[in-house]
PDB file of N, CA and C in Angstrom:
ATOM      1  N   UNK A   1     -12.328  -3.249  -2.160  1.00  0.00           N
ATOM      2  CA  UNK A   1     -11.002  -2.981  -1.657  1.00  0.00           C
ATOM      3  C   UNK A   1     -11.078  -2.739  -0.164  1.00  0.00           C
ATOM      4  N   UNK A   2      -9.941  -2.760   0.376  1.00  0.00           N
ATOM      5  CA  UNK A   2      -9.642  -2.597   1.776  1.00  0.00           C
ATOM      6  C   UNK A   2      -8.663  -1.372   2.412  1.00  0.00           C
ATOM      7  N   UNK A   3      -9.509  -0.257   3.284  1.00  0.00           N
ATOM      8  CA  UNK A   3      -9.410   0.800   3.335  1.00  0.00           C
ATOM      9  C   UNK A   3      -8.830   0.545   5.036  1.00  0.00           C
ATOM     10  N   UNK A   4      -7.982   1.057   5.034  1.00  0.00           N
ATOM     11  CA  UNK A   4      -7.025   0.933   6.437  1.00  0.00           C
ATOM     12  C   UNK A   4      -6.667   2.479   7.337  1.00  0.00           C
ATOM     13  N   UNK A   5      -7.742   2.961   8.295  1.00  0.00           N
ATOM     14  CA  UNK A   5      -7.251   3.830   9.136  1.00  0.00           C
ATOM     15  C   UNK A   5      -6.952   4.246  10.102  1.00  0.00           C
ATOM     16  N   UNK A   6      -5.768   5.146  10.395  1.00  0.00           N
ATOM     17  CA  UNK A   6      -4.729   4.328  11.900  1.00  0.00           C
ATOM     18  C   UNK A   6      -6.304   5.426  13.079  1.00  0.00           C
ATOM     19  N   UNK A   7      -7.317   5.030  13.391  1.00  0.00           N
ATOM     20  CA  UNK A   7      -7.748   5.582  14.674  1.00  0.00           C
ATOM     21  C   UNK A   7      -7.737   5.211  16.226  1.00  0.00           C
ATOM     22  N   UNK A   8      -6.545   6.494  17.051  1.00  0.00           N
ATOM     23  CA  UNK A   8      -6.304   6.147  18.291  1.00  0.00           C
ATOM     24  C   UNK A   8      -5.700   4.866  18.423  1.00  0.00           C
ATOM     25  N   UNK A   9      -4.070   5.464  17.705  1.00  0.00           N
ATOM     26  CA  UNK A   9      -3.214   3.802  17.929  1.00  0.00           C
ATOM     27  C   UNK A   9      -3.916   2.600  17.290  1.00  0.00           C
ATOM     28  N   UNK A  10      -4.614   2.579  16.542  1.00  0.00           N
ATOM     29  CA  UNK A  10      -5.351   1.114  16.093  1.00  0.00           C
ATOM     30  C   UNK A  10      -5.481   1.708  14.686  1.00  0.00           C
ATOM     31  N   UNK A  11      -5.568   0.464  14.130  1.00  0.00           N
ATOM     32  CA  UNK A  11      -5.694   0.486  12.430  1.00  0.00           C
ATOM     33  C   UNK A  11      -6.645  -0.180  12.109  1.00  0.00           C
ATOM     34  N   UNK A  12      -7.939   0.219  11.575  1.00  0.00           N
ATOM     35  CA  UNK A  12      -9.660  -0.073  11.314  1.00  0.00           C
ATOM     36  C   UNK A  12      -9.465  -0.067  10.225  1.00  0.00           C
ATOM     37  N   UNK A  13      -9.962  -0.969   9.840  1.00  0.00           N
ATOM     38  CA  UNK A  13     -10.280  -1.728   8.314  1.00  0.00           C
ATOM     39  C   UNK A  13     -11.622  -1.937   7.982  1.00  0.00           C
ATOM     40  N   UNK A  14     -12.066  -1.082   6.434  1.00  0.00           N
ATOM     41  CA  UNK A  14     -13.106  -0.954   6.251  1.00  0.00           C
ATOM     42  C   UNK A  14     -13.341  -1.496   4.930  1.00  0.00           C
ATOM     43  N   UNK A  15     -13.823  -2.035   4.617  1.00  0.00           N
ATOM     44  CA  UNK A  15     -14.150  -2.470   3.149  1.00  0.00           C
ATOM     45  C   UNK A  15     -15.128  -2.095   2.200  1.00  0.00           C
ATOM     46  N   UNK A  16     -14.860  -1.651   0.819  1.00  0.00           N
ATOM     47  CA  UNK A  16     -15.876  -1.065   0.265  1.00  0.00           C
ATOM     48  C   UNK A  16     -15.745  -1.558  -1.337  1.00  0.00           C
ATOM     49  N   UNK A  17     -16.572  -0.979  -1.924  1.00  0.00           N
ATOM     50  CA  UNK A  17     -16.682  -1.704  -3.687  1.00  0.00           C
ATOM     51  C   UNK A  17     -15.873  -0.423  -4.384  1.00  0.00           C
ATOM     52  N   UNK A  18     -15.215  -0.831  -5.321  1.00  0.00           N
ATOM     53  CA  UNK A  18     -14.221   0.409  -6.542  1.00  0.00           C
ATOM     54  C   UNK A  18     -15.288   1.310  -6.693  1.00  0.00           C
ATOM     55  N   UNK A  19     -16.811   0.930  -6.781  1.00  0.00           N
ATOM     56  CA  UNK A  19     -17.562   2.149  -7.485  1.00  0.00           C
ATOM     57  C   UNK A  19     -18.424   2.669  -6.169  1.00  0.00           C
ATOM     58  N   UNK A  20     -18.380   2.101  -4.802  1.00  0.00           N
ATOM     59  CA  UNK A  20     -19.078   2.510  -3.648  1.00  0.00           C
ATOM     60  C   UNK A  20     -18.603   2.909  -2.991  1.00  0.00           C
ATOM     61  N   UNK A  21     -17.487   4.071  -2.227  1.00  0.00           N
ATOM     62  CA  UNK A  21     -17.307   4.030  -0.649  1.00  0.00           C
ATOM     63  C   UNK A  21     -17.032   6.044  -0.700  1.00  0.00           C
ATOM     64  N   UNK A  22     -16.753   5.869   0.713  1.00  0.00           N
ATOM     65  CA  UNK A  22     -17.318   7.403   1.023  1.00  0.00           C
ATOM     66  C   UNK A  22     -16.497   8.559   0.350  1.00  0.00           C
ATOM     67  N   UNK A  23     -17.106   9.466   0.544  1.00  0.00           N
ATOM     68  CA  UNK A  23     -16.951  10.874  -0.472  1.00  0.00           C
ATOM     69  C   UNK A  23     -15.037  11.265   0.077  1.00  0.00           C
ATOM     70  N   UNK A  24     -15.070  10.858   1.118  1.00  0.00           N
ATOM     71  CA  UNK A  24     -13.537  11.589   2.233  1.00  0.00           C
ATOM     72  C   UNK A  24     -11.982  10.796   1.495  1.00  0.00           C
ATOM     73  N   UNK A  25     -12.697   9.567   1.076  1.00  0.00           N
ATOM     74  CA  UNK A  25     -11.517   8.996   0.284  1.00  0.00           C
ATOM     75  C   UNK A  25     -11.788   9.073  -1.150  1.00  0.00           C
ATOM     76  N   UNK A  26     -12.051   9.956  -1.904  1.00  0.00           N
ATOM     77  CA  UNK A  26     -12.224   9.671  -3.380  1.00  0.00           C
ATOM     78  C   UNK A  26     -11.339  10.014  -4.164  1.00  0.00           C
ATOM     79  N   UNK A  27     -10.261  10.848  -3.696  1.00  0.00           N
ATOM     80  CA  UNK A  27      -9.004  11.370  -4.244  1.00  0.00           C
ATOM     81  C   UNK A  27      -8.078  10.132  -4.143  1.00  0.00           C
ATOM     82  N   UNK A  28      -8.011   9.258  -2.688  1.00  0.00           N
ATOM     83  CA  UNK A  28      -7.293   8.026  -2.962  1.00  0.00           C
ATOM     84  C   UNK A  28      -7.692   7.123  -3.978  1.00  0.00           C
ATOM     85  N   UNK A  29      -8.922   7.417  -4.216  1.00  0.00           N
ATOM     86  CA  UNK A  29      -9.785   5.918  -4.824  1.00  0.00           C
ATOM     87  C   UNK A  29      -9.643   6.214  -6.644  1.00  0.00           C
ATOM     88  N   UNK A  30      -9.434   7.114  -6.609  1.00  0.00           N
ATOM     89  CA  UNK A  30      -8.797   7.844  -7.928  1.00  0.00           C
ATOM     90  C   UNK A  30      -7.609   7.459  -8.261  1.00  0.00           C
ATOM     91  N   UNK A  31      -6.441   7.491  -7.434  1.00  0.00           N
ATOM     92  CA  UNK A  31      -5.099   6.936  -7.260  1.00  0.00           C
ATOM     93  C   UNK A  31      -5.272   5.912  -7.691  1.00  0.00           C
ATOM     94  N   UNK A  32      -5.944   4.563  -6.314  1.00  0.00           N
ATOM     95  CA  UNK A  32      -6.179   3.489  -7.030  1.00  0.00           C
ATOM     96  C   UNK A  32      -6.759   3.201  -8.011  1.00  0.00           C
ATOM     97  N   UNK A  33      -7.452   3.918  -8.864  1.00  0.00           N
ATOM     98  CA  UNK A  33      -8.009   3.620 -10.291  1.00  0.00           C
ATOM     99  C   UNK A  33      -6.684   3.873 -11.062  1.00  0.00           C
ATOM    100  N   UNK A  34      -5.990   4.969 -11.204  1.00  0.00           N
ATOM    101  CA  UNK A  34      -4.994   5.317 -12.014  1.00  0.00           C
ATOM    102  C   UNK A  34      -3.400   3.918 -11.767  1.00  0.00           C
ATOM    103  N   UNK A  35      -3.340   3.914 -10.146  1.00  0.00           N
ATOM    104  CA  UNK A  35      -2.650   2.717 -10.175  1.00  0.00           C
ATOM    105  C   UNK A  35      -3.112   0.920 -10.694  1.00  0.00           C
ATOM    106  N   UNK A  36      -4.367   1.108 -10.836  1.00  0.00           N
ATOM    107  CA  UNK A  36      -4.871  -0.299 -11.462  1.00  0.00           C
ATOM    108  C   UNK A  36      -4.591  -0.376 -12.900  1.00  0.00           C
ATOM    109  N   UNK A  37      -5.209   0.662 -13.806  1.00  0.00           N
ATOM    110  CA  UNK A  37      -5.139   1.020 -15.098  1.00  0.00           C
ATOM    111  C   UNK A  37      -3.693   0.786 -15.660  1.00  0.00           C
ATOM    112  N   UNK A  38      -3.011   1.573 -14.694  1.00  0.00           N
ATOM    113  CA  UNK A  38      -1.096   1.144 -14.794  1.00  0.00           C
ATOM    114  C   UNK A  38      -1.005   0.070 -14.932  1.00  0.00           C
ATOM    115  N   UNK A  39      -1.348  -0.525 -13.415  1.00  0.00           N
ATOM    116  CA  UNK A  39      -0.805  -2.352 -13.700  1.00  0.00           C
ATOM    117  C   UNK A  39      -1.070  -3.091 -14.980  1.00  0.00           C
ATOM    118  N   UNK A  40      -2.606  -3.235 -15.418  1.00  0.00           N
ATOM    119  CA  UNK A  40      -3.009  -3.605 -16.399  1.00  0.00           C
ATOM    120  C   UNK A  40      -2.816  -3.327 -17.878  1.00  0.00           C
ATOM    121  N   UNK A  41      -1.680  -2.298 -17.978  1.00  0.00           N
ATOM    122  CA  UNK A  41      -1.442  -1.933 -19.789  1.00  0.00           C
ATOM    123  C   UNK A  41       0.072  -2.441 -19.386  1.00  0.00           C
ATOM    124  N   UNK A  42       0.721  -2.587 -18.216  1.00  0.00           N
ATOM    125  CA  UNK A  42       2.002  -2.935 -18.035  1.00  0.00           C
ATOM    126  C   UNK A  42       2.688  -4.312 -17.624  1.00  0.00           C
ATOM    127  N   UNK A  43       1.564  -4.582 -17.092  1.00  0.00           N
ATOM    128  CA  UNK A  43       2.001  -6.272 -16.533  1.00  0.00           C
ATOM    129  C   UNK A  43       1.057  -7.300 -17.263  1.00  0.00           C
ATOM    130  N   UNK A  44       1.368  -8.401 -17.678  1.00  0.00           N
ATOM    131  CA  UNK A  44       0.907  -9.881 -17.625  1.00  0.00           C
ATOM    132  C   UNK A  44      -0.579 -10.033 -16.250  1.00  0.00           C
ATOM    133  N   UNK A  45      -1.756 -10.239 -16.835  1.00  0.00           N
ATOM    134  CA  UNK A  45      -2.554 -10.861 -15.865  1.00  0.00           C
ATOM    135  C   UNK A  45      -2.016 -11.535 -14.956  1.00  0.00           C
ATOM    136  N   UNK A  46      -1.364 -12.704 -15.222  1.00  0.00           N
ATOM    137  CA  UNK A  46      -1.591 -13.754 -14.235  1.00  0.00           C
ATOM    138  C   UNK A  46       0.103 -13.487 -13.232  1.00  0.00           C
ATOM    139  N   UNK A  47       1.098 -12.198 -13.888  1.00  0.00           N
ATOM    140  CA  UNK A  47       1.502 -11.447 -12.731  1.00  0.00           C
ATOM    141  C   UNK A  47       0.793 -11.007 -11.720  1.00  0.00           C
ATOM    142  N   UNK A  48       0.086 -10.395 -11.678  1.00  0.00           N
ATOM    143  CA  UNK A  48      -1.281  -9.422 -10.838  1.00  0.00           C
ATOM    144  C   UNK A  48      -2.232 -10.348 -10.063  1.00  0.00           C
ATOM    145  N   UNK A  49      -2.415 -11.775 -10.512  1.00  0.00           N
ATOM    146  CA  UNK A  49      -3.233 -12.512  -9.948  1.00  0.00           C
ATOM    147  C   UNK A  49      -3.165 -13.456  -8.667  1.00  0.00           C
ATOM    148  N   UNK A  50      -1.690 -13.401  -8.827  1.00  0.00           N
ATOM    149  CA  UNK A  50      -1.413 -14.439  -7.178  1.00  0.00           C
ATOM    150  C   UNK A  50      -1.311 -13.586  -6.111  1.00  0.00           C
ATOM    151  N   UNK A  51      -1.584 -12.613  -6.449  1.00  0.00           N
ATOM    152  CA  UNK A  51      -1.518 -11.325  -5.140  1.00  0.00           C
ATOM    153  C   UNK A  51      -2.755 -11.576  -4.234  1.00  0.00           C
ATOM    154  N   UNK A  52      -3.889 -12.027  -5.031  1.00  0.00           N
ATOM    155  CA  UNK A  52      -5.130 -12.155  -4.541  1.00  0.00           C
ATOM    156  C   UNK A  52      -5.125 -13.457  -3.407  1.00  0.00           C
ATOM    157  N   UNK A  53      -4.127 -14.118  -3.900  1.00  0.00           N
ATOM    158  CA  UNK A  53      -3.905 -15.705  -2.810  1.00  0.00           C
ATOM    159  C   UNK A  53      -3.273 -15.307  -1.606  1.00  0.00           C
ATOM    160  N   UNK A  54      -3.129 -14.471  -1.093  1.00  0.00           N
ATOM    161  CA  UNK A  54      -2.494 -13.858  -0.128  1.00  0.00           C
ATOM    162  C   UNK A  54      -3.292 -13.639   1.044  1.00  0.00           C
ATOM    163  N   UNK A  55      -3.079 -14.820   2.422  1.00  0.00           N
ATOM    164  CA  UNK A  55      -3.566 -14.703   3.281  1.00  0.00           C
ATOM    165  C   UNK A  55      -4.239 -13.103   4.124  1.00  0.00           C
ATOM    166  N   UNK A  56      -2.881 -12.648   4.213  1.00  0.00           N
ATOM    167  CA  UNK A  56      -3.226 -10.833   4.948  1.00  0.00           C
ATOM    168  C   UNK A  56      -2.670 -10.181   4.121  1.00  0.00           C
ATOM    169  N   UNK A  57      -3.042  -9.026   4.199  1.00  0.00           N
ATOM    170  CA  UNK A  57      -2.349  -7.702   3.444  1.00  0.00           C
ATOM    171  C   UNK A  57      -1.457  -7.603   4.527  1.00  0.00           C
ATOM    172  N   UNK A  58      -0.192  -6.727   3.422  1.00  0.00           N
ATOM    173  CA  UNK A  58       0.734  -6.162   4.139  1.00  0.00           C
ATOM    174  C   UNK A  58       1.036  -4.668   3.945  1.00  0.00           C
ATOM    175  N   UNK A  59       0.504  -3.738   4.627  1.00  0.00           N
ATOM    176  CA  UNK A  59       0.425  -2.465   4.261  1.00  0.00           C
ATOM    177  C   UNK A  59       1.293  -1.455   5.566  1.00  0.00           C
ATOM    178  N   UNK A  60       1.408  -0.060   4.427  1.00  0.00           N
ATOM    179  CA  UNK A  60       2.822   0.618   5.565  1.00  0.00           C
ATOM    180  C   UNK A  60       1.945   1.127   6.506  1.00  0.00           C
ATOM    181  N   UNK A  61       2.406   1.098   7.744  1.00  0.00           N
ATOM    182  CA  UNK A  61       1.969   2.079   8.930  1.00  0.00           C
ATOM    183  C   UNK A  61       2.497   3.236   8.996  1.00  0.00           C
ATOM    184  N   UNK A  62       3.912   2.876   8.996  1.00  0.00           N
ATOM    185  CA  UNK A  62       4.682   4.279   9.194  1.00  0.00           C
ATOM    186  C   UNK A  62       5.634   4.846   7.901  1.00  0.00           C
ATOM    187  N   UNK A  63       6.148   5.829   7.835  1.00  0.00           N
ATOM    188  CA  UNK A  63       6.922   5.948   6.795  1.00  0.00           C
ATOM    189  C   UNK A  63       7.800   7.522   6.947  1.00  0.00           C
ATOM    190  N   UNK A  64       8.826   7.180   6.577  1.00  0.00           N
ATOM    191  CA  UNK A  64       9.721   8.722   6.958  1.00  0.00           C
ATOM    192  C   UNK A  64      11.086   8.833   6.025  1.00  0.00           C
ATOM    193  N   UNK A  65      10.609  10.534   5.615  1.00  0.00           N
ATOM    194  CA  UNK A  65      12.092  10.430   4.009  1.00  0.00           C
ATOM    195  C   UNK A  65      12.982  11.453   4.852  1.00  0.00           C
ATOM    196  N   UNK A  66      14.301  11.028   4.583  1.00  0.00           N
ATOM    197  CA  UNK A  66      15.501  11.590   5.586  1.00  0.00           C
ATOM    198  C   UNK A  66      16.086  12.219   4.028  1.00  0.00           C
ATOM    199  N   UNK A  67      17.287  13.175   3.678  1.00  0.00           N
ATOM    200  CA  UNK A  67      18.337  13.412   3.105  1.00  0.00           C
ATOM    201  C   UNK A  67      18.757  11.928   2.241  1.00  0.00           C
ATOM    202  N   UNK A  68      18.631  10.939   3.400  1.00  0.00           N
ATOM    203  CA  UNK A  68      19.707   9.666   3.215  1.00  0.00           C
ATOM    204  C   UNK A  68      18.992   8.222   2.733  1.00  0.00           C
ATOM    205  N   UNK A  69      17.365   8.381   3.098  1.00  0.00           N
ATOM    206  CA  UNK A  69      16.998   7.164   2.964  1.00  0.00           C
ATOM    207  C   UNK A  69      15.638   7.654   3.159  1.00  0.00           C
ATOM    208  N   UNK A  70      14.726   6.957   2.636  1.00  0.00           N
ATOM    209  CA  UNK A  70      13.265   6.281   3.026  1.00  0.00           C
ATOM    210  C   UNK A  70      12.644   5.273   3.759  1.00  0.00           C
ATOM    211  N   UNK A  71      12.212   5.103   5.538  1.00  0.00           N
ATOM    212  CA  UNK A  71      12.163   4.343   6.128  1.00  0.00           C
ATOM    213  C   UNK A  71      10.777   3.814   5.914  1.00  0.00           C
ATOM    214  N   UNK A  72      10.373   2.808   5.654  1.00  0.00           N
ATOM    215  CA  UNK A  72       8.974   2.407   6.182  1.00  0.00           C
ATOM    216  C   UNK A  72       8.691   1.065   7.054  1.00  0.00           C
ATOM    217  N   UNK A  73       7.647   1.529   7.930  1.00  0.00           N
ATOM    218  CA  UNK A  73       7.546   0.252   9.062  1.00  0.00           C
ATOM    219  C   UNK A  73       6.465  -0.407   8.660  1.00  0.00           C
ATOM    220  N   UNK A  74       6.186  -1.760   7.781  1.00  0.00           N
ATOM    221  CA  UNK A  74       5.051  -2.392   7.818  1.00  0.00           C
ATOM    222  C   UNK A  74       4.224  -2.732   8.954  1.00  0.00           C
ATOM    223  N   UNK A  75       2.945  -3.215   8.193  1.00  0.00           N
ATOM    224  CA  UNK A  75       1.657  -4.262   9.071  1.00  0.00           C
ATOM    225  C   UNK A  75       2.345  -5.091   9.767  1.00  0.00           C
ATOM    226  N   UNK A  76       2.979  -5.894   9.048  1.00  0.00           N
ATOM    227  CA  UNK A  76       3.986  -6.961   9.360  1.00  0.00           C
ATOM    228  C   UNK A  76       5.211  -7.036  10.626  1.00  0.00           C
ATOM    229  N   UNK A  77       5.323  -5.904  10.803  1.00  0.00           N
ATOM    230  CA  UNK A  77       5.933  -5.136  11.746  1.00  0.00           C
ATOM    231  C   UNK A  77       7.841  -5.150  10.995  1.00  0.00           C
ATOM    232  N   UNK A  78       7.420  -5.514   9.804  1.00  0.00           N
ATOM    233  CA  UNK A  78       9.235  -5.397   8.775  1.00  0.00           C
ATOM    234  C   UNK A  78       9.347  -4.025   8.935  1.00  0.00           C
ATOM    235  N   UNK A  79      10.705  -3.559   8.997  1.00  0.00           N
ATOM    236  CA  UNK A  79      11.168  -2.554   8.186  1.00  0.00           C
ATOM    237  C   UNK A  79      11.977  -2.396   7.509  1.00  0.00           C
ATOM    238  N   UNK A  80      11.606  -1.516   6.329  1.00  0.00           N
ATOM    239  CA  UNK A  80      12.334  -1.529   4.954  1.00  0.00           C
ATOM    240  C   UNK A  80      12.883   0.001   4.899  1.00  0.00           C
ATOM    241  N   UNK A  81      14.237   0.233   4.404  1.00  0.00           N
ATOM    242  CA  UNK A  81      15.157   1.613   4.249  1.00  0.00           C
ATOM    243  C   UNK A  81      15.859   1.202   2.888  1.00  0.00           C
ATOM    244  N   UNK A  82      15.737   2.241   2.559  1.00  0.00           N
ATOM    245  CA  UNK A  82      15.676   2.682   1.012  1.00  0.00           C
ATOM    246  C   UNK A  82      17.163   3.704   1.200  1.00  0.00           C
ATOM    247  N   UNK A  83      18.032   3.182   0.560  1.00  0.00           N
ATOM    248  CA  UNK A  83      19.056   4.578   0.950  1.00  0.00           C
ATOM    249  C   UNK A  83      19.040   5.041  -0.938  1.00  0.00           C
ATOM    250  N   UNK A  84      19.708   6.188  -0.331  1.00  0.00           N
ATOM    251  CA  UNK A  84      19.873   7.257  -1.850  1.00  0.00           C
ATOM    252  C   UNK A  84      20.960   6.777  -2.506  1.00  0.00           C
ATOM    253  N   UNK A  85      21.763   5.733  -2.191  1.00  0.00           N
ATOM    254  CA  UNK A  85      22.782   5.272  -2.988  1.00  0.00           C
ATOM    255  C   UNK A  85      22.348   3.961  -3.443  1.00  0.00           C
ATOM    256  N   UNK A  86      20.865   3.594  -3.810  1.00  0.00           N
ATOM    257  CA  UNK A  86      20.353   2.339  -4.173  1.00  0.00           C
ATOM    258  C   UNK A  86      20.565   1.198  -3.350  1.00  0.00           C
ATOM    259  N   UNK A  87      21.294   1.125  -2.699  1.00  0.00           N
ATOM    260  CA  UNK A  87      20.821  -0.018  -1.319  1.00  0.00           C
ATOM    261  C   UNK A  87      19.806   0.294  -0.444  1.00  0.00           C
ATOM    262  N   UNK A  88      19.686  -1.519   0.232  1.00  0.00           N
ATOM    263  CA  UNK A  88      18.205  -1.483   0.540  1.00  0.00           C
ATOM    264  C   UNK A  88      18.574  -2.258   2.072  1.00  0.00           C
ATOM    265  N   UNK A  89      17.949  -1.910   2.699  1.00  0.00           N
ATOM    266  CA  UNK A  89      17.855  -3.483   4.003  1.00  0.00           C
ATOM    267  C   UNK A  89      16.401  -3.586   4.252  1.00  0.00           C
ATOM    268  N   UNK A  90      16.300  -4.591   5.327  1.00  0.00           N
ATOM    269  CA  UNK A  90      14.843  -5.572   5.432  1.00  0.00           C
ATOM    270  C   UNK A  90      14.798  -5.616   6.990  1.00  0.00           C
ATOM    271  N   UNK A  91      14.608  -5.316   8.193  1.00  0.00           N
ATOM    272  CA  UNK A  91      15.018  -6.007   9.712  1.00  0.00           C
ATOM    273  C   UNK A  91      14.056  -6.183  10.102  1.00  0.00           C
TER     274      UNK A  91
END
């Protein structure tokens, strides 16, 4: 998997194996075990599988919960807002 951390304005990407990487992320790496296990009793394989054909990841940089909405700013440089009345936008 691919481990993404924002150091000094920059985002370093580190790569490591599900059963190898350092002691500082193992509470995430737990997450991602519990979020894999999910996918797999809930979705169709070959749902889960075209994800892997995917040139770059697209992962959040930023993210901020208001009263009104949930903002997040992708890799991608998208941002996505989540309002509390179930609408969504994309800009």
């Amino acid at each position: 998997f691919d481990y993404y951390e924002r150091k000094e304005k920059e985002d370093v990407k580190q790569s490591h194996l599900i059963e190898e990487y350092p002691k500082d992320i193992e509470k995430k790496v737990t997450l991602l075990n519990h979020f894999k296990s999910y996918l797999d009793q809930n979705f169709k394989k070959e749902e889960i599988e075209h994800f892997e054909d995917l040139p770059e990841l697209i992962y959040v940089k930023k993210w901020i919960k208001t009263r009104h909405a949930k903002m997040f700013r992708l890799s991608n440089k998208v941002v996505q807002v989540y309002f509390k009345d179930k609408t969504e936008i994309l800009l």
